[in-house]
PDB file of N, CA and C in Angstrom:
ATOM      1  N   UNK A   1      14.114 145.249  28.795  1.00  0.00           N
ATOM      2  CA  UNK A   1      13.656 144.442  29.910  1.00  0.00           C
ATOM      3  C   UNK A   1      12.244 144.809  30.336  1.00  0.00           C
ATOM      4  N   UNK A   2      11.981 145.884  29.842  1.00  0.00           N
ATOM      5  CA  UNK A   2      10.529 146.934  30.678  1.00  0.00           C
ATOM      6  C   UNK A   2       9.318 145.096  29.510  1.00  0.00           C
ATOM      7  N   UNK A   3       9.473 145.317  28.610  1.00  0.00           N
ATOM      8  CA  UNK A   3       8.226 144.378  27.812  1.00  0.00           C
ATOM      9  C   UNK A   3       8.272 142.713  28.437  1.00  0.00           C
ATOM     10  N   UNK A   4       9.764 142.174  28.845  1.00  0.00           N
ATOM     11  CA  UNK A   4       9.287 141.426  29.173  1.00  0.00           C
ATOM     12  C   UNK A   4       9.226 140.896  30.810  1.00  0.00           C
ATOM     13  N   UNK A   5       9.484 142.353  31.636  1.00  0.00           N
ATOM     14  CA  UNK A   5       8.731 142.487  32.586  1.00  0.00           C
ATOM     15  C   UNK A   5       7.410 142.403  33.005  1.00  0.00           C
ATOM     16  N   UNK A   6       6.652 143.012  31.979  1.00  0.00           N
ATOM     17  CA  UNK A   6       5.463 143.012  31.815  1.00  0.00           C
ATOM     18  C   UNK A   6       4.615 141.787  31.225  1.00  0.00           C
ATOM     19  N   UNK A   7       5.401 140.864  30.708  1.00  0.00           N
ATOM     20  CA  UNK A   7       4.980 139.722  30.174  1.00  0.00           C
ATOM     21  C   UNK A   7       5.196 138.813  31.805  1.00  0.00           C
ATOM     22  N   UNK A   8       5.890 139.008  32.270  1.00  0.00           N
ATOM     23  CA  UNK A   8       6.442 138.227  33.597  1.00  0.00           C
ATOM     24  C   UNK A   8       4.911 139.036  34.486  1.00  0.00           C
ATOM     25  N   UNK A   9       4.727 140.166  34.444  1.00  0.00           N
ATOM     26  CA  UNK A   9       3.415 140.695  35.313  1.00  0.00           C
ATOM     27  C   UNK A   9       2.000 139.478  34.711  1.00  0.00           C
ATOM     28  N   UNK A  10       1.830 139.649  33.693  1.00  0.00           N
ATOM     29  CA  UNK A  10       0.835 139.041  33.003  1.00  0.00           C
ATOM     30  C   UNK A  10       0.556 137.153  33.631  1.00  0.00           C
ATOM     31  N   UNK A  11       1.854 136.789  33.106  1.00  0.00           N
ATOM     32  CA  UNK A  11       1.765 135.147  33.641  1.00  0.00           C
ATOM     33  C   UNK A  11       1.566 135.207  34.789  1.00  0.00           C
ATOM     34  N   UNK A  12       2.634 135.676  35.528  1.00  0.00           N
ATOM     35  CA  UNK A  12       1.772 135.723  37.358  1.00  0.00           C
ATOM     36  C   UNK A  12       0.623 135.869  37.279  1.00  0.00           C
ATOM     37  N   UNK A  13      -0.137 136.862  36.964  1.00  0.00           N
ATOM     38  CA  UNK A  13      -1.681 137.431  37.312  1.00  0.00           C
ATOM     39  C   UNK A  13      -2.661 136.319  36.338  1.00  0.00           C
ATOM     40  N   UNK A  14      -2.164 135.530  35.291  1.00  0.00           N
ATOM     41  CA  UNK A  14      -2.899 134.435  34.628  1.00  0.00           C
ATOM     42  C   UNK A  14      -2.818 133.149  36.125  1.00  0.00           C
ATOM     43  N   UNK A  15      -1.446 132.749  36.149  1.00  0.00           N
ATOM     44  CA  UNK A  15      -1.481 131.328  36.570  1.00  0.00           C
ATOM     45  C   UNK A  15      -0.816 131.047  37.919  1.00  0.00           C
ATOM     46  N   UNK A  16      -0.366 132.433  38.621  1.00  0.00           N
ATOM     47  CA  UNK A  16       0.153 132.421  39.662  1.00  0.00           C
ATOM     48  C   UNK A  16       2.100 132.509  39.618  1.00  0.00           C
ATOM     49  N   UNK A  17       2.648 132.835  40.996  1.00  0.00           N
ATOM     50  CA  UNK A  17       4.024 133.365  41.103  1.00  0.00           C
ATOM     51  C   UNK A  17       4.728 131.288  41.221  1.00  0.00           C
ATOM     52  N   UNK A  18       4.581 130.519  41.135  1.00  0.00           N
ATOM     53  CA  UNK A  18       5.421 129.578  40.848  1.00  0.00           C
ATOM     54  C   UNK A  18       5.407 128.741  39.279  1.00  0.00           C
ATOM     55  N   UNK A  19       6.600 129.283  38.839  1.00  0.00           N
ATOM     56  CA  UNK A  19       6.952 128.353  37.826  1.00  0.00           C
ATOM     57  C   UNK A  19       6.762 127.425  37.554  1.00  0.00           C
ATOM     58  N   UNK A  20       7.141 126.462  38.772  1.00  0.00           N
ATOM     59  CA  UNK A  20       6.841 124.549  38.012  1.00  0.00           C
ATOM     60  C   UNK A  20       5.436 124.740  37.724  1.00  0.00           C
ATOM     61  N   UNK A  21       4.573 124.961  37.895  1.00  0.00           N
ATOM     62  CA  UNK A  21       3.003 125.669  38.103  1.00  0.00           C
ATOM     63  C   UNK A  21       2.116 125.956  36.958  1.00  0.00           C
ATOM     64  N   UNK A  22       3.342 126.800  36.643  1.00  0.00           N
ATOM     65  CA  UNK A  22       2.875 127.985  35.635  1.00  0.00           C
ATOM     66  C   UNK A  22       3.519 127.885  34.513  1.00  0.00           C
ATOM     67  N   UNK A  23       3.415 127.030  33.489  1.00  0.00           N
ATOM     68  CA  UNK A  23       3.890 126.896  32.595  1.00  0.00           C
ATOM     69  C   UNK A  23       4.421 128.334  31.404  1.00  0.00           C
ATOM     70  N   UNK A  24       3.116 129.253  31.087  1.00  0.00           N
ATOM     71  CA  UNK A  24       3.697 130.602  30.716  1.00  0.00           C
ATOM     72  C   UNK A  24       4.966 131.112  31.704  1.00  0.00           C
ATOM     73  N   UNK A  25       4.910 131.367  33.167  1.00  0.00           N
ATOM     74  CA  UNK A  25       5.606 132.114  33.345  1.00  0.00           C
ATOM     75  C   UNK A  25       6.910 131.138  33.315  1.00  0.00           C
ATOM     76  N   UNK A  26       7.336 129.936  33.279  1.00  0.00           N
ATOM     77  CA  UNK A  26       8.757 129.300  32.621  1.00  0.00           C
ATOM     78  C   UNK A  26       8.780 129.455  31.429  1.00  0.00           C
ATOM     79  N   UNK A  27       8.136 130.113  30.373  1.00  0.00           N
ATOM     80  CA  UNK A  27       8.295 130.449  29.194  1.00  0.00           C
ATOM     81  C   UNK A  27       9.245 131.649  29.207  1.00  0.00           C
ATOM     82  N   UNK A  28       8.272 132.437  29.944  1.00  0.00           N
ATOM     83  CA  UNK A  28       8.658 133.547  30.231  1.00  0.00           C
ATOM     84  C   UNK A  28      10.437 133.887  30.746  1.00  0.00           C
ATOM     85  N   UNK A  29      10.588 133.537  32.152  1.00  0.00           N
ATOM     86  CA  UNK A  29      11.305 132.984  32.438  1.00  0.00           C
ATOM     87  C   UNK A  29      12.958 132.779  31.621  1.00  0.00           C
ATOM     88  N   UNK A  30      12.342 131.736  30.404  1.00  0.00           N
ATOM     89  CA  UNK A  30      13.299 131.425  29.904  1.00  0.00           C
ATOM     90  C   UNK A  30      13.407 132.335  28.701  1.00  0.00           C
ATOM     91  N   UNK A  31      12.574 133.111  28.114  1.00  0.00           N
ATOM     92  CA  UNK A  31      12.758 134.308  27.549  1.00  0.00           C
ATOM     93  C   UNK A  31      14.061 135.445  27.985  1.00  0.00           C
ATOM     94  N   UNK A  32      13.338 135.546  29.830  1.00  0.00           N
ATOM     95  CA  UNK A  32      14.173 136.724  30.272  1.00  0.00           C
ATOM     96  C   UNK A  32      15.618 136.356  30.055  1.00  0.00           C
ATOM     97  N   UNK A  33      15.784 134.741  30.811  1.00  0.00           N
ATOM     98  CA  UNK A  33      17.129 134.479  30.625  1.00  0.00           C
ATOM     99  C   UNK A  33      17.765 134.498  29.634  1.00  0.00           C
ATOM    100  N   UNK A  34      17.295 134.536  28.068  1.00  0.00           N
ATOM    101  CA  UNK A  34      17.809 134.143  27.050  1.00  0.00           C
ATOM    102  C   UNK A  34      18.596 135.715  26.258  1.00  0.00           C
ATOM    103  N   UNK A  35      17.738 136.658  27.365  1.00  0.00           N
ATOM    104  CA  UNK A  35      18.399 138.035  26.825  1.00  0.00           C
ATOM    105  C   UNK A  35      18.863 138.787  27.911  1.00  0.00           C
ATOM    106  N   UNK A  36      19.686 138.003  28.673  1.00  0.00           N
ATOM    107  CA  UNK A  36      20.771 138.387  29.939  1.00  0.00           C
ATOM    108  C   UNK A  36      19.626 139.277  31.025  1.00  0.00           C
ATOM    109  N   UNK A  37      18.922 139.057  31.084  1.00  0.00           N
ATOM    110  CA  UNK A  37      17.978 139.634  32.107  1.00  0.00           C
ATOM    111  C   UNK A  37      18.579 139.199  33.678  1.00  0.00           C
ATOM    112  N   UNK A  38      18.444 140.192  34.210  1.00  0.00           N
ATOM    113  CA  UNK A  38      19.239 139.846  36.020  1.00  0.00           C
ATOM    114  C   UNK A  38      18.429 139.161  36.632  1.00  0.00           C
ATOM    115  N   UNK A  39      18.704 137.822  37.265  1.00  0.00           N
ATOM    116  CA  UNK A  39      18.011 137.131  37.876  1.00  0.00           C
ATOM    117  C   UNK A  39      16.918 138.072  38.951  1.00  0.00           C
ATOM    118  N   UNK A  40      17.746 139.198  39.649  1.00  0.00           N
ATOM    119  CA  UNK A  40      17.069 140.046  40.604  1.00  0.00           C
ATOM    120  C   UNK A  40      15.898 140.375  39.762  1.00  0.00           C
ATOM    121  N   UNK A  41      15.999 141.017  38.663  1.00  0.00           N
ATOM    122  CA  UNK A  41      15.064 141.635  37.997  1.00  0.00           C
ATOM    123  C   UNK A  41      13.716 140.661  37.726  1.00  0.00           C
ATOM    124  N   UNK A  42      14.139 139.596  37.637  1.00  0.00           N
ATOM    125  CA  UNK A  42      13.103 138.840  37.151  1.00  0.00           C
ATOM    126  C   UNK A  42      12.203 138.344  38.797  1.00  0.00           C
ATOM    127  N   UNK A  43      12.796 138.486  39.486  1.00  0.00           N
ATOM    128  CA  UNK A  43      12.413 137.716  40.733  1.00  0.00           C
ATOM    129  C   UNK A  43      11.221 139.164  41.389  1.00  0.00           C
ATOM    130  N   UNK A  44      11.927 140.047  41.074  1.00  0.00           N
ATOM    131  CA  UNK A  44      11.361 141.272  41.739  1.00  0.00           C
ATOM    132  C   UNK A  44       9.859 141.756  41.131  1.00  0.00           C
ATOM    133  N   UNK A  45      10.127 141.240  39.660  1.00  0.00           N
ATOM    134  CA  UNK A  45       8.825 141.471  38.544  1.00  0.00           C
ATOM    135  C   UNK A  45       8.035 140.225  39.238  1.00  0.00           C
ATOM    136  N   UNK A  46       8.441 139.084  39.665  1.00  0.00           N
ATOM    137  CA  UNK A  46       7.183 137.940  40.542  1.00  0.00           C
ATOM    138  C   UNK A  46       6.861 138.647  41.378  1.00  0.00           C
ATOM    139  N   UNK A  47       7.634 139.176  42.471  1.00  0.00           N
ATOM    140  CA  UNK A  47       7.218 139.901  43.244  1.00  0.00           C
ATOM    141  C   UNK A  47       6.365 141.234  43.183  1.00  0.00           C
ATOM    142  N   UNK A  48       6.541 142.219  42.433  1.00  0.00           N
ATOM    143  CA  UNK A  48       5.442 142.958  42.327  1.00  0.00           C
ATOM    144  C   UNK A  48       3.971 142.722  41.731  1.00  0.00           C
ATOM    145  N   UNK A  49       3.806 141.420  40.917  1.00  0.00           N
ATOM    146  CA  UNK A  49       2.896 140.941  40.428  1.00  0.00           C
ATOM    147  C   UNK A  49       1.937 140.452  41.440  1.00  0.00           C
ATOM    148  N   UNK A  50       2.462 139.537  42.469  1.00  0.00           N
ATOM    149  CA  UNK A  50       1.909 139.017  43.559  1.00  0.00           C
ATOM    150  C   UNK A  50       1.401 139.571  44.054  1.00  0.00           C
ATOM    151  N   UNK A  51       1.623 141.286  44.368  1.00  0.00           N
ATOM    152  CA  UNK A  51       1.191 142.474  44.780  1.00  0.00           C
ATOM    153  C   UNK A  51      -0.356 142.627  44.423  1.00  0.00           C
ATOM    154  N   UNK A  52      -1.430 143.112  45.389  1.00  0.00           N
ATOM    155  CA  UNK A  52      -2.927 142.684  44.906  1.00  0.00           C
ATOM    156  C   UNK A  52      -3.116 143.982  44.147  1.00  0.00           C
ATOM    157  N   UNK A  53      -2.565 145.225  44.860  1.00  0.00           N
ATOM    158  CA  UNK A  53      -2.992 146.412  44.372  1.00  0.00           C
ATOM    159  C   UNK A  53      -2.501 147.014  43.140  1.00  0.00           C
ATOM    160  N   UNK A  54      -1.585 145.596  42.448  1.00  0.00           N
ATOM    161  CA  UNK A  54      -0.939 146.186  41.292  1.00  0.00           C
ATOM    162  C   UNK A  54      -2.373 145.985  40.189  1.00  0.00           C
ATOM    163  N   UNK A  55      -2.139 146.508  39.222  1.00  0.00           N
ATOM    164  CA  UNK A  55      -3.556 146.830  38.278  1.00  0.00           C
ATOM    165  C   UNK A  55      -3.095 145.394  37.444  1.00  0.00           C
ATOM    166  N   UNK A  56      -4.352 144.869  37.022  1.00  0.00           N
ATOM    167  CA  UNK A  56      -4.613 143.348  35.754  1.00  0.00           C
ATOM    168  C   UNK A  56      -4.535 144.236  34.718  1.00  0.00           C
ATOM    169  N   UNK A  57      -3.327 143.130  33.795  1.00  0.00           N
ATOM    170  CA  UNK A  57      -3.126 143.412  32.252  1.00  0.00           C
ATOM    171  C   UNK A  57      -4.095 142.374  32.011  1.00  0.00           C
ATOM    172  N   UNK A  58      -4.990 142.745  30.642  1.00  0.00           N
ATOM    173  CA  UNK A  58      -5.755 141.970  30.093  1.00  0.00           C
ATOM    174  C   UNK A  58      -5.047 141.827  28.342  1.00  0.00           C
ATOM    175  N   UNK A  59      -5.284 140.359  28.052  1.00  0.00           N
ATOM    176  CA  UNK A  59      -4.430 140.768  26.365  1.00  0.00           C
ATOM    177  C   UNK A  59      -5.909 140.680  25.741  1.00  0.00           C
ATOM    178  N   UNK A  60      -5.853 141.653  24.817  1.00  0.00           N
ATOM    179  CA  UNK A  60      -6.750 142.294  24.181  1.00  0.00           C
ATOM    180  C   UNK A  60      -6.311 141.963  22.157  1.00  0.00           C
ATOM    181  N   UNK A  61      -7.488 141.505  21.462  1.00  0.00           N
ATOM    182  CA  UNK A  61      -7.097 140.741  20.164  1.00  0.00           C
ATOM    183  C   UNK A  61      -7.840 141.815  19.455  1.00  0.00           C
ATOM    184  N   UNK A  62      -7.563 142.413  18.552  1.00  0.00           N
ATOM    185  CA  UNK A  62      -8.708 142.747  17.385  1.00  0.00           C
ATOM    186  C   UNK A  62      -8.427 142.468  16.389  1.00  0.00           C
ATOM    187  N   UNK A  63      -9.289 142.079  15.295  1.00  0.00           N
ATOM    188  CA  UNK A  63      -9.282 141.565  14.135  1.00  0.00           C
ATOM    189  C   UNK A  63      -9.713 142.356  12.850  1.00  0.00           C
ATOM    190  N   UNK A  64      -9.094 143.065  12.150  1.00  0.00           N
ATOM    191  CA  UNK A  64      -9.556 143.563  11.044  1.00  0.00           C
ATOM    192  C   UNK A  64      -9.649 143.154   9.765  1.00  0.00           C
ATOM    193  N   UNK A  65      -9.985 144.514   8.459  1.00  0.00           N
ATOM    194  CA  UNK A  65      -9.544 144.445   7.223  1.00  0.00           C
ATOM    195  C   UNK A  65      -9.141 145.566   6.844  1.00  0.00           C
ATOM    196  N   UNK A  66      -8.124 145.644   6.061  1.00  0.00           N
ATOM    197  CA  UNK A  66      -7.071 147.001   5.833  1.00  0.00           C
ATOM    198  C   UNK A  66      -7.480 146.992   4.190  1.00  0.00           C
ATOM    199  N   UNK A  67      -7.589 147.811   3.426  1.00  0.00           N
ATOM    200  CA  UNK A  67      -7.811 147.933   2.551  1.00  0.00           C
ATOM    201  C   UNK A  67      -7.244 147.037   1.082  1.00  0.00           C
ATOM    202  N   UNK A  68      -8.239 146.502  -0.506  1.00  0.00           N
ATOM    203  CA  UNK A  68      -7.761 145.490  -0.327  1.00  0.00           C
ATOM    204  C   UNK A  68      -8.048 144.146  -0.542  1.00  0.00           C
ATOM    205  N   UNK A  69      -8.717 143.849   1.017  1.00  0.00           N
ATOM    206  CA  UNK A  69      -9.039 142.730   1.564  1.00  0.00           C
ATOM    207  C   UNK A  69      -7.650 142.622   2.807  1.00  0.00           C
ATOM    208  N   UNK A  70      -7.069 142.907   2.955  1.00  0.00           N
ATOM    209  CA  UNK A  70      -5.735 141.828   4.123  1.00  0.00           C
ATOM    210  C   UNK A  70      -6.348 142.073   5.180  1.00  0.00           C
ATOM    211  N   UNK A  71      -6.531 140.858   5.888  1.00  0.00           N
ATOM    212  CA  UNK A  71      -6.686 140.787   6.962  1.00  0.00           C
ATOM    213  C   UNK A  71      -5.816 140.939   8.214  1.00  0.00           C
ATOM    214  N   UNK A  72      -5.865 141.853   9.148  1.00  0.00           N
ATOM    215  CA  UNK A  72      -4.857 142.057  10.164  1.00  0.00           C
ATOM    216  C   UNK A  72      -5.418 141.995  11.611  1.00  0.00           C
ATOM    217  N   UNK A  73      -4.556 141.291  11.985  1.00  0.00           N
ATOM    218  CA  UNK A  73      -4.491 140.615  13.566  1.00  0.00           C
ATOM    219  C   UNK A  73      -3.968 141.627  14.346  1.00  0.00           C
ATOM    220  N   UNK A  74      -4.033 141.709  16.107  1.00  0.00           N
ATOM    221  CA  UNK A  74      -3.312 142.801  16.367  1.00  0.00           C
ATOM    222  C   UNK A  74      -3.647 142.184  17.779  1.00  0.00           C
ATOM    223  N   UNK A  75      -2.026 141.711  18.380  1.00  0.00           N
ATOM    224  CA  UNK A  75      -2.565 141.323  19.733  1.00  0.00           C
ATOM    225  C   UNK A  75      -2.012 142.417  20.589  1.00  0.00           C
ATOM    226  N   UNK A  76      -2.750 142.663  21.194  1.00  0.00           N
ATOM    227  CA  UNK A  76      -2.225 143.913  22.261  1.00  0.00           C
ATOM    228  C   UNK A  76      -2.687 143.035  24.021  1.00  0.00           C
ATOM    229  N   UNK A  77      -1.955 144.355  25.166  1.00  0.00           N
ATOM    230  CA  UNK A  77      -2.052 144.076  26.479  1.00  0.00           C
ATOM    231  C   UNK A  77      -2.220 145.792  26.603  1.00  0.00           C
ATOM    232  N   UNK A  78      -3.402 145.585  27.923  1.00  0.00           N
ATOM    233  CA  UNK A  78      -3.897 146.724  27.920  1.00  0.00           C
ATOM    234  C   UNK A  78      -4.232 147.031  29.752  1.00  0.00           C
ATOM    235  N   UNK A  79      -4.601 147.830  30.149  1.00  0.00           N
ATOM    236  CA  UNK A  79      -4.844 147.973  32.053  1.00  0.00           C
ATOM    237  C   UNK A  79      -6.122 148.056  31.663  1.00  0.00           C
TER     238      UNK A  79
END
């Protein structure tokens, strides 16, 4: 639940704490629900997001080459 808590932090801090709204965070949303996530839990992760003093996740991309030639993608979220 901790990752897609943090995905639930992220959409808030992109598009704001209402769903009809926020299209990621009903993604999201329907993620949590899809892997028995407690409604509380999910409501409480809007709620601390809304929070100003909580720190911005930024998603962060880098793009490499691994030896070869393959090219590798790497999406990360970072403070």
């Amino acid at each position: 639940f901790t990752r897609i808590g943090k995905d639930i932090v992220m959409a808030v801090k992109e598009g704001g704490p209402d769903p009809d709204a926020n299209s990621r965070l009903r993604a999201v949303i329907q993620n949590a629900k899809s892997v028995n996530m407690p409604k509380d839990n999910v409501e409480r992760a809007i709620k601390r997001a809304s929070d100003k003093s909580l720190g911005d996740y930024k998603e962060v991309f880098f793009e490499g080459y691994a030896p070869h030639g393959i090219a590798i993608l790497v999406e990360t979220a970072t403070d």
